[in-house]
C-alpha atoms as a PDB file:
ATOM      1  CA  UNK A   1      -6.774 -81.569 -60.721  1.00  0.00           C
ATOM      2  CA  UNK A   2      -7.469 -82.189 -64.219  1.00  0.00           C
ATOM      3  CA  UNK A   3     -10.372 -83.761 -65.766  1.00  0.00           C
ATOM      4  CA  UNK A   4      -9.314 -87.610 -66.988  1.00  0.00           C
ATOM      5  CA  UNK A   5     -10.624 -86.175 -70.519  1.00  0.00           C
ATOM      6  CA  UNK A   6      -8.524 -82.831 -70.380  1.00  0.00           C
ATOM      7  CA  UNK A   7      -5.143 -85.150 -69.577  1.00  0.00           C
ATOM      8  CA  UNK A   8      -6.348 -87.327 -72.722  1.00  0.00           C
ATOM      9  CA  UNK A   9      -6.578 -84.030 -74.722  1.00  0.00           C
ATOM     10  CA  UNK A  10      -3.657 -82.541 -73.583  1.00  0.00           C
ATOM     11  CA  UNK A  11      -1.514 -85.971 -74.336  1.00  0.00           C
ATOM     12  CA  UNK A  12      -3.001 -85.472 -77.737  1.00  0.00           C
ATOM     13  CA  UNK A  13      -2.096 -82.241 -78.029  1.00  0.00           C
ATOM     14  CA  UNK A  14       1.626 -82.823 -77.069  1.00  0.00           C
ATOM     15  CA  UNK A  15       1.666 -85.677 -79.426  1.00  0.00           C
ATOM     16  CA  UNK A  16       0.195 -83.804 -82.137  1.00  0.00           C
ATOM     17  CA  UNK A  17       2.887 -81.243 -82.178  1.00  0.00           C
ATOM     18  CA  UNK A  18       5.969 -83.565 -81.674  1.00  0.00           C
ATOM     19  CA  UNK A  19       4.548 -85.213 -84.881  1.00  0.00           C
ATOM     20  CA  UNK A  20       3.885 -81.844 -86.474  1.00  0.00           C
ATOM     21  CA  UNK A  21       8.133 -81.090 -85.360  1.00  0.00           C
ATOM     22  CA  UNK A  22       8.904 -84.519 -86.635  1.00  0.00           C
ATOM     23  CA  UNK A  23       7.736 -83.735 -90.309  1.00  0.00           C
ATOM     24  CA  UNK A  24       9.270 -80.219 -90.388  1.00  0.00           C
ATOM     25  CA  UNK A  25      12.374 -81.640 -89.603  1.00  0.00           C
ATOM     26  CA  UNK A  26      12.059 -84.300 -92.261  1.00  0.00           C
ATOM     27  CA  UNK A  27      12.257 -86.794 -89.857  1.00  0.00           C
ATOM     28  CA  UNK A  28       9.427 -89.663 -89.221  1.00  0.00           C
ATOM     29  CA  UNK A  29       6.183 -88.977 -87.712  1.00  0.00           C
ATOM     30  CA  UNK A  30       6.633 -91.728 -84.695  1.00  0.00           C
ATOM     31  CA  UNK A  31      10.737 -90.904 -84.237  1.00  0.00           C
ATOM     32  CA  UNK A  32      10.004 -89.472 -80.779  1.00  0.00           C
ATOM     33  CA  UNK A  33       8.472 -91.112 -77.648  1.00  0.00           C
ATOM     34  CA  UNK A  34       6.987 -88.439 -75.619  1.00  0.00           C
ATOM     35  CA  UNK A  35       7.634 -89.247 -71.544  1.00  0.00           C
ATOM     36  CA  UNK A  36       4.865 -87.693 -69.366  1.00  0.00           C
ATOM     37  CA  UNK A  37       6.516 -86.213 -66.798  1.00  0.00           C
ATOM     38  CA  UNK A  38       4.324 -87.308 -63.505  1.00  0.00           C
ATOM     39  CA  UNK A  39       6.044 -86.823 -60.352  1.00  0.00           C
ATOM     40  CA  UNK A  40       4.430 -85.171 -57.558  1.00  0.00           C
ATOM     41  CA  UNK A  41       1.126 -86.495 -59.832  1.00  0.00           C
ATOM     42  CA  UNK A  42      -1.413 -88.121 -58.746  1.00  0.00           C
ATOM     43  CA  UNK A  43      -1.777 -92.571 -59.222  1.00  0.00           C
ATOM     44  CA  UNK A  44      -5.361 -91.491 -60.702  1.00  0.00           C
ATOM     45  CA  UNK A  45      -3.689 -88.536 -63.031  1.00  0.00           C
ATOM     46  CA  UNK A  46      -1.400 -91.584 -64.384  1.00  0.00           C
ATOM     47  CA  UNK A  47      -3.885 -94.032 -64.749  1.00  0.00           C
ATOM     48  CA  UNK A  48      -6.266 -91.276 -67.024  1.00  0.00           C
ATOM     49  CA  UNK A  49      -3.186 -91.671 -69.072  1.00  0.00           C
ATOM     50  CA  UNK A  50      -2.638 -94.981 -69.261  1.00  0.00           C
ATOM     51  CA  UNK A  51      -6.159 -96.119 -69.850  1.00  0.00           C
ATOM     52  CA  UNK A  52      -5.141 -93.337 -73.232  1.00  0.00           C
ATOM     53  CA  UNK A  53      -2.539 -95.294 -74.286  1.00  0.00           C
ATOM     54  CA  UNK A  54       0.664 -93.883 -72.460  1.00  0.00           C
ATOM     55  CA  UNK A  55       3.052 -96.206 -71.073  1.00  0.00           C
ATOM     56  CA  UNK A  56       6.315 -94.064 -70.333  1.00  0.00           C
ATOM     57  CA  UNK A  57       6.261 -91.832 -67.647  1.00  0.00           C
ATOM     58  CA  UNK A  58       8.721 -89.998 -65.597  1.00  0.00           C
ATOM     59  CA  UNK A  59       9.542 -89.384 -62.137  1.00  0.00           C
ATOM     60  CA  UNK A  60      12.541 -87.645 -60.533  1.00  0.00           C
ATOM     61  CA  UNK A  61      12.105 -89.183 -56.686  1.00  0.00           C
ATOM     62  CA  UNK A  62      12.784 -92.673 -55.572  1.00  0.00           C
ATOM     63  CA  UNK A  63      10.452 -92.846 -52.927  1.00  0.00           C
ATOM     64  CA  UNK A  64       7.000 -91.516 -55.297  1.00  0.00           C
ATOM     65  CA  UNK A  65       8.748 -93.879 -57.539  1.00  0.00           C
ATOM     66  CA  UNK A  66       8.736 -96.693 -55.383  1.00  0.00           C
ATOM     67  CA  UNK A  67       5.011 -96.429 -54.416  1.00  0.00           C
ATOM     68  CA  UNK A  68       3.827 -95.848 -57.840  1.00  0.00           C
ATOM     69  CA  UNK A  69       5.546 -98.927 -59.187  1.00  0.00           C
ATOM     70  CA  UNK A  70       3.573-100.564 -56.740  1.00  0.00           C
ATOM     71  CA  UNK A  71       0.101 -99.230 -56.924  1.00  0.00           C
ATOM     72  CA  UNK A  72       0.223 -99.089 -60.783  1.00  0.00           C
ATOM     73  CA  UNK A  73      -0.275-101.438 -63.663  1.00  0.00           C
ATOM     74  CA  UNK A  74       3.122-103.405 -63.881  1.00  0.00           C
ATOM     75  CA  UNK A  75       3.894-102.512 -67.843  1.00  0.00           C
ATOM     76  CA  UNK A  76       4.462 -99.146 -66.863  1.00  0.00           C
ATOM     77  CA  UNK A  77       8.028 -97.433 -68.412  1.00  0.00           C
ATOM     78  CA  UNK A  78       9.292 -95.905 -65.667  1.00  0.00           C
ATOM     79  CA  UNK A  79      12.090 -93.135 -66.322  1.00  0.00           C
ATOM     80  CA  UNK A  80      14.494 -92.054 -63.634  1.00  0.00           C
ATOM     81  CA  UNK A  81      14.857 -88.647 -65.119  1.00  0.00           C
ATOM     82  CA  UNK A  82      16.093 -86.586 -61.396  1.00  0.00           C
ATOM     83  CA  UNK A  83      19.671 -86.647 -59.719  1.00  0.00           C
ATOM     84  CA  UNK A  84      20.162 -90.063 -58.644  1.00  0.00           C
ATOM     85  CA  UNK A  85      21.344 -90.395 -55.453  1.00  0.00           C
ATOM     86  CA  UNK A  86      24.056 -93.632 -55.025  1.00  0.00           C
ATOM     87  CA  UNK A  87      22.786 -95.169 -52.129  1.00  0.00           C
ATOM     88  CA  UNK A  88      18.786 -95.355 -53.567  1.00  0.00           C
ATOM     89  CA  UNK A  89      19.943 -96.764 -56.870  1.00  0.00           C
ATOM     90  CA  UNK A  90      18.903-100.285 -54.940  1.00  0.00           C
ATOM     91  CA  UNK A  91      15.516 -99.660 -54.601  1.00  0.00           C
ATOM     92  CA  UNK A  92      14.503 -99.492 -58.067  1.00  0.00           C
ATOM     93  CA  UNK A  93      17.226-101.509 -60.186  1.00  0.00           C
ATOM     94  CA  UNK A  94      14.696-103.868 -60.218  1.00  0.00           C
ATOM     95  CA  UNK A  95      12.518-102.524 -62.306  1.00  0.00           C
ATOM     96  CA  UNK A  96      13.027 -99.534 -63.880  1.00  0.00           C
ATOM     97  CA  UNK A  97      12.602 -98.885 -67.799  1.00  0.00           C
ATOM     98  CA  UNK A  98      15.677 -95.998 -68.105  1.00  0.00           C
ATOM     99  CA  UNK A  99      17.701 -93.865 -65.848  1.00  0.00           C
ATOM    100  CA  UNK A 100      18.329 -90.614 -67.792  1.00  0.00           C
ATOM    101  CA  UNK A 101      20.923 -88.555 -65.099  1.00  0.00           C
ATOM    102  CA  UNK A 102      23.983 -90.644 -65.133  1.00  0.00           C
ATOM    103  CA  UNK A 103      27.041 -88.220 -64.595  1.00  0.00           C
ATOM    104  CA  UNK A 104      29.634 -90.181 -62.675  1.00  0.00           C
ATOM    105  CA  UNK A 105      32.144 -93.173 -62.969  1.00  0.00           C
ATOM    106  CA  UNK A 106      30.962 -93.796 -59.325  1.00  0.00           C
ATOM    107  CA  UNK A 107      27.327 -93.825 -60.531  1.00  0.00           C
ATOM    108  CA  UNK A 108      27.684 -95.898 -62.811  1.00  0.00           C
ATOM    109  CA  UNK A 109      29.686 -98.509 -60.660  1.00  0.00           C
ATOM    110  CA  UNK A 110      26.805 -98.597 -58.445  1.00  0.00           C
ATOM    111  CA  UNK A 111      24.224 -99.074 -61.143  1.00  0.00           C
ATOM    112  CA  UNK A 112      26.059-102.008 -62.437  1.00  0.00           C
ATOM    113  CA  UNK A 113      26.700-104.209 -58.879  1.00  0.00           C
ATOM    114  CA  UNK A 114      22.712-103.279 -58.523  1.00  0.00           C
ATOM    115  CA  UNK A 115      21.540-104.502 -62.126  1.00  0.00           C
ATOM    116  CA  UNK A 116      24.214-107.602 -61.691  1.00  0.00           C
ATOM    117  CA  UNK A 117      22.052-108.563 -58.700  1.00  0.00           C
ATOM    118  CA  UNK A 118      18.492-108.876 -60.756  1.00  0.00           C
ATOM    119  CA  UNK A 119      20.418-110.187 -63.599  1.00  0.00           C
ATOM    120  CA  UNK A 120      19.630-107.810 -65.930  1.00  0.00           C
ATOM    121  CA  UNK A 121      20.694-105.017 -68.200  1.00  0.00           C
ATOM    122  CA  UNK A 122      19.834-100.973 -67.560  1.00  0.00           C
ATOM    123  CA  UNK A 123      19.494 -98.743 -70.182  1.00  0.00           C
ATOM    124  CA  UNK A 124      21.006 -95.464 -69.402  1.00  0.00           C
ATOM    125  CA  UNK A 125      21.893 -92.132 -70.567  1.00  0.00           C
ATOM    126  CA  UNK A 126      24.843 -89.726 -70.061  1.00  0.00           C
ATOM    127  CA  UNK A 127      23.286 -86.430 -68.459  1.00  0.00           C
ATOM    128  CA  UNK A 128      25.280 -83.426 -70.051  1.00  0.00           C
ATOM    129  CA  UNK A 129      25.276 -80.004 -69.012  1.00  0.00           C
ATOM    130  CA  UNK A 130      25.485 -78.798 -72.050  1.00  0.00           C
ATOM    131  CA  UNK A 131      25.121 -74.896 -70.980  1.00  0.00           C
ATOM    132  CA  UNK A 132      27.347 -75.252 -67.948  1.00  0.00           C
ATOM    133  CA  UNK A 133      24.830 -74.075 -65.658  1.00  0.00           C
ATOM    134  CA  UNK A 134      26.107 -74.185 -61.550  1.00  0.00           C
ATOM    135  CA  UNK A 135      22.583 -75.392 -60.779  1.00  0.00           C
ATOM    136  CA  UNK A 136      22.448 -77.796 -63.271  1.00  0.00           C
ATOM    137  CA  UNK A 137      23.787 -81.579 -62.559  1.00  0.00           C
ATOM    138  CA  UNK A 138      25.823 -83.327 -65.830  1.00  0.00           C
ATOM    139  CA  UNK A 139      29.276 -83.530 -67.304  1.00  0.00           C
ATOM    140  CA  UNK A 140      30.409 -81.322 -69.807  1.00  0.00           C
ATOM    141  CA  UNK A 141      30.656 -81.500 -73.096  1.00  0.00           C
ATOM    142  CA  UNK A 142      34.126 -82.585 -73.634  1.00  0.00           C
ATOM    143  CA  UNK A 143      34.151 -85.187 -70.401  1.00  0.00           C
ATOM    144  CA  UNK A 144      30.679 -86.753 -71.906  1.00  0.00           C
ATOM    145  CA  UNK A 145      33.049 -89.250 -74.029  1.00  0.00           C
ATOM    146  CA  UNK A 146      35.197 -90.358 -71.225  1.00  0.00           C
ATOM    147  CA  UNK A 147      32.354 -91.398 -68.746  1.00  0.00           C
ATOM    148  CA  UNK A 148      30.956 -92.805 -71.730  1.00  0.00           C
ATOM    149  CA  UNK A 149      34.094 -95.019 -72.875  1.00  0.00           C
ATOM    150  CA  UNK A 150      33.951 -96.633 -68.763  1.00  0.00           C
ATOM    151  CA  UNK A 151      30.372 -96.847 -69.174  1.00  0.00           C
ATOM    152  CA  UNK A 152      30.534 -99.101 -72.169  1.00  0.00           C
ATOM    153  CA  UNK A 153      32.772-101.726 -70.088  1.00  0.00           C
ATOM    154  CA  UNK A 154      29.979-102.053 -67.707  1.00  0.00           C
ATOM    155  CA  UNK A 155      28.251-105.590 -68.385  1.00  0.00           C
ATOM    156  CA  UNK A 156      25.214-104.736 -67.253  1.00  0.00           C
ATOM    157  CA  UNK A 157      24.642-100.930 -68.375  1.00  0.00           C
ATOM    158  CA  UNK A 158      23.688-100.271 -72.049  1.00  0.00           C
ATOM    159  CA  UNK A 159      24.745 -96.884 -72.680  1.00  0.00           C
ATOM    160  CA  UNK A 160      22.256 -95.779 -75.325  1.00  0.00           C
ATOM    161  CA  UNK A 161      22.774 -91.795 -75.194  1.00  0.00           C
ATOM    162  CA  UNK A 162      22.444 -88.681 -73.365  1.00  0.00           C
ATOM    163  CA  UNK A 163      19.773 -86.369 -71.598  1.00  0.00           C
ATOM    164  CA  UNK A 164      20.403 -83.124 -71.299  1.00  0.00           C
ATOM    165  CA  UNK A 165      18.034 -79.918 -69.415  1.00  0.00           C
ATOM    166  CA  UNK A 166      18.399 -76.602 -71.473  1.00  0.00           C
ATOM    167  CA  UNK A 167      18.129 -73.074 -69.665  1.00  0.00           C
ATOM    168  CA  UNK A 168      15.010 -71.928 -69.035  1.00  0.00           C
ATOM    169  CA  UNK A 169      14.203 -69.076 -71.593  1.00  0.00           C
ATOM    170  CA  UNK A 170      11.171 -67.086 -73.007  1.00  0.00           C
ATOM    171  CA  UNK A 171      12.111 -68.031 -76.478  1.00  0.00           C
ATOM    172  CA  UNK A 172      12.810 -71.415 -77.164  1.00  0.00           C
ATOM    173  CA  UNK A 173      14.757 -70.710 -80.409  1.00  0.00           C
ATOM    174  CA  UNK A 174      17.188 -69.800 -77.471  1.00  0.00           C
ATOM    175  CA  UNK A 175      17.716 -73.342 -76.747  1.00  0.00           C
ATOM    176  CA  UNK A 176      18.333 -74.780 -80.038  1.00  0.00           C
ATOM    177  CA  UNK A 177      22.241 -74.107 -79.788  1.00  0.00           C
ATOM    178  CA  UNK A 178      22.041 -76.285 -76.807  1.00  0.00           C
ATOM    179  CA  UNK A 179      19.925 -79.327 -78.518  1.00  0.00           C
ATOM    180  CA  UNK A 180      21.996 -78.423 -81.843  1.00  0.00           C
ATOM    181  CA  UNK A 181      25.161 -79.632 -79.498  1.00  0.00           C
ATOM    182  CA  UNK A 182      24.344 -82.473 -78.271  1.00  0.00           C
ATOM    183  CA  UNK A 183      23.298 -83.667 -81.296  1.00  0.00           C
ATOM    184  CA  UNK A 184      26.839 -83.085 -82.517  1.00  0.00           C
ATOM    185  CA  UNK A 185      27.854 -84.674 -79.639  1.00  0.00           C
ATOM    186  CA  UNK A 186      25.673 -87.808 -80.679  1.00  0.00           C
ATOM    187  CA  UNK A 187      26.823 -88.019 -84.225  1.00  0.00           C
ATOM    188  CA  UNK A 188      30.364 -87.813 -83.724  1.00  0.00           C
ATOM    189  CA  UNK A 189      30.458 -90.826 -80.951  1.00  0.00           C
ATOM    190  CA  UNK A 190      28.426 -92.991 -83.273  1.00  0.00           C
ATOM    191  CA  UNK A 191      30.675 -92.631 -86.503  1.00  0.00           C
ATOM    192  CA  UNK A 192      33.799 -93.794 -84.570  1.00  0.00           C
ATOM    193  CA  UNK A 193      35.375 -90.094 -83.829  1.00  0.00           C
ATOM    194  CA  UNK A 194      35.586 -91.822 -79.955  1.00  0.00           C
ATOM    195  CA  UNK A 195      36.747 -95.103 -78.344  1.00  0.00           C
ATOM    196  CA  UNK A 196      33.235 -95.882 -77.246  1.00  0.00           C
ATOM    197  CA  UNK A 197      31.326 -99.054 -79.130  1.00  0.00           C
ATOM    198  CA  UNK A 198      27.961 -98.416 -77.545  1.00  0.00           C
ATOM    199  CA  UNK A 199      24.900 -97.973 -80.371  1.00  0.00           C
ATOM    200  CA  UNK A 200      23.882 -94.861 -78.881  1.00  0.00           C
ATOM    201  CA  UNK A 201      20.205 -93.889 -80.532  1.00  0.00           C
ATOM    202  CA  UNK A 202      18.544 -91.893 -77.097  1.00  0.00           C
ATOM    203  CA  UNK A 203      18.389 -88.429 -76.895  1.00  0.00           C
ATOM    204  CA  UNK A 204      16.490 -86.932 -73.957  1.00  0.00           C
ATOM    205  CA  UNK A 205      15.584 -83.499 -74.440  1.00  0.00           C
ATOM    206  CA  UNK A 206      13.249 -80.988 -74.799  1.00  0.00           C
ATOM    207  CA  UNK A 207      10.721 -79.915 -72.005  1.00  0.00           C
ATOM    208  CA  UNK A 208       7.107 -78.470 -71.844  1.00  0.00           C
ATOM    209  CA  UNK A 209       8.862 -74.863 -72.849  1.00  0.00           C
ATOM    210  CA  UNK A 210      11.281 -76.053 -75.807  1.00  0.00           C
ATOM    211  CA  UNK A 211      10.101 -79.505 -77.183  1.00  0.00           C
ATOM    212  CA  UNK A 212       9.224 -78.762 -80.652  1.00  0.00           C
ATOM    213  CA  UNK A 213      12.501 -77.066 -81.053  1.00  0.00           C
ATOM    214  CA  UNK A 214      14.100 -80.253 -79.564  1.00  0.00           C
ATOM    215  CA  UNK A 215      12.455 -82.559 -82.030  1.00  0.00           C
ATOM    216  CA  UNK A 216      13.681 -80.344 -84.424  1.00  0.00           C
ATOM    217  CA  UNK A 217      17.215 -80.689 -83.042  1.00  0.00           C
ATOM    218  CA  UNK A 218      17.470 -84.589 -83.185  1.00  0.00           C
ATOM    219  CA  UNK A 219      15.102 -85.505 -79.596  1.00  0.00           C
ATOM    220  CA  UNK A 220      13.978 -88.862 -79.459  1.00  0.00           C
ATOM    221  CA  UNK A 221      12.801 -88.242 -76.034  1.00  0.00           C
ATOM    222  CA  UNK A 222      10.681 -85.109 -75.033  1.00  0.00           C
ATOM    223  CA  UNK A 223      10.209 -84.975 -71.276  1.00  0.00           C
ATOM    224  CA  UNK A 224       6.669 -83.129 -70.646  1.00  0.00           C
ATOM    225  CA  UNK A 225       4.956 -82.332 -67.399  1.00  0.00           C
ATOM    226  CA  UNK A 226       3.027 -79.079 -67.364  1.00  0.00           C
ATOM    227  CA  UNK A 227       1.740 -79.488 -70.909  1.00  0.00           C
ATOM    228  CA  UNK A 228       0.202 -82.391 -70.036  1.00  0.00           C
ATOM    229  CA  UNK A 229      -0.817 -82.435 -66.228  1.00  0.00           C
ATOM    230  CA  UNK A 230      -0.693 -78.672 -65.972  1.00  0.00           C
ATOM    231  CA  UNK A 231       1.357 -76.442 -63.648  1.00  0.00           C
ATOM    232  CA  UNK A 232       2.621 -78.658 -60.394  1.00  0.00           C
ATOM    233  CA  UNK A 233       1.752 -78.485 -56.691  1.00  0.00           C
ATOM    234  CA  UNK A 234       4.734 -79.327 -54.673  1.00  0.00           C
ATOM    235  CA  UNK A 235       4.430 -81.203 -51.522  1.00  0.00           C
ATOM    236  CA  UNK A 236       6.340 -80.527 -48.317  1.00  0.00           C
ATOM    237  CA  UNK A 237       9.388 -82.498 -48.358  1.00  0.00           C
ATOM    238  CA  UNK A 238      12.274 -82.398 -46.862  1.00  0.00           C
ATOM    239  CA  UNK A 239      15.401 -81.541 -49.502  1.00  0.00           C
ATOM    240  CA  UNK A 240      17.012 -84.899 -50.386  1.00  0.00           C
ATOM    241  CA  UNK A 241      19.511 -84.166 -52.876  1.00  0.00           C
ATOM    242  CA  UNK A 242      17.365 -85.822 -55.422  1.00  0.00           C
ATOM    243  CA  UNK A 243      15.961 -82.947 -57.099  1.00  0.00           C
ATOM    244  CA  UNK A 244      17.449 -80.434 -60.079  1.00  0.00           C
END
């Protein structure tokens, strides 16, 4: 494990180069919110972190959720950035800040009876497989407007953009096409070229491999977890249909 001051310099370091993105792009220095990515992390690695500063983190399984959310300091973001399974959506519509991987009408459904019973509104995103990878969760491209359209008559969802994971690569100019796309796919839902009325300002994407060229893209959100709490050490657990 990490050092608490080698997390805080690594944090920095992130942050430093989605700025240094930011201004090649032209775009402000503060335009992107950088999520540490902390599941399978440590409560101590998180709180090194938030004593920093950081306040957005996220996880991709409901149960480390859960017991995080507990332990932790209660203004915590929390991000539901895995595959979200219906049936779980319960035991965190309570509380949490964003879920990043919606990709079905029935999803969505289930999200909105769960935030109607806390009374409260859920930020979400649209996950799109932009690459049409078979390991990959997401709508395509072209179906991205439609879910989006039912989404917006959902009371108590606020649709307010899309997440999307790029391939893998060694070079991540490789993955600009992909970011380039749904940026496109951004801009032409918010000037009217789709039925959809949301105010859709989120884009999730960009990982510890490809950020920069995200932020160069159009990210708002960059989604890091090895550049800041180093290379991860999975537990045992049993497959749950929650991970990517």
């Amino acid at each position: 494990m990490l050092r608490d001051e080698e997390l805080r310099h690594n944090l920095e370091q992130v942050k430093e180069r989605t700025k240094a993105a930011c201004l090649r792009a032209g775009r402000p220095a503060d335009a992107v919110t950088v999520l540490a990515v902390s599941k399978t992390k440590p409560e101590s690695d998180i709180m090194a972190l938030y004593n920093a500063g950081q306040r957005d983190f996220g996880e991709n399984y409901i149960q480390e959720l859960r017991s995080k959310a507990e332990h932790l300091p209660k203004d915590i973001r929390w991000h539901m950035i895995g595959h979200l399974q219906r049936n779980k959506v319960k035991y965190i519509a309570g509380y949490v800040y964003m879920i990043h991987s919606v990709d079905t009408e029935e999803l969505a459904r289930t999200i909105e009876k769960e935030a109607a019973k806390h009374d409260r509104v859920i930020p979400v995103l649209i996950e799109v497989n932009v690459a049409g990878e078979e390991s990959k969760f997401g709508v395509s491209l072209q179906d991205a407007p439609q879910l989006a359209a039912y989404i917006a008559t959902l009371p108590h969802l606020s649709l307010r953009g899309f997440m999307t994971s790029a391939p893998f690569v060694k070079n991540p100019e490789d993955d600009r096409p992909v970011f380039a796309a749904l940026k496109q796919l951004s801009v032409d839902m918010n000037s009217g070229n789709t039925d959809n009325s949301s105010n859709m300002d989120t884009l999730s994407m960009g990982m510890s491999n490809d950020f920069e060229v995200a932020v160069e893209e159009g990210s708002t959100i960059v989604r890091v977890g090895t550049d800041i709490f180093g290379k991860r050490e999975y537990p045992d657990r049993k497959p749950d249909g929650e991970t990517k």
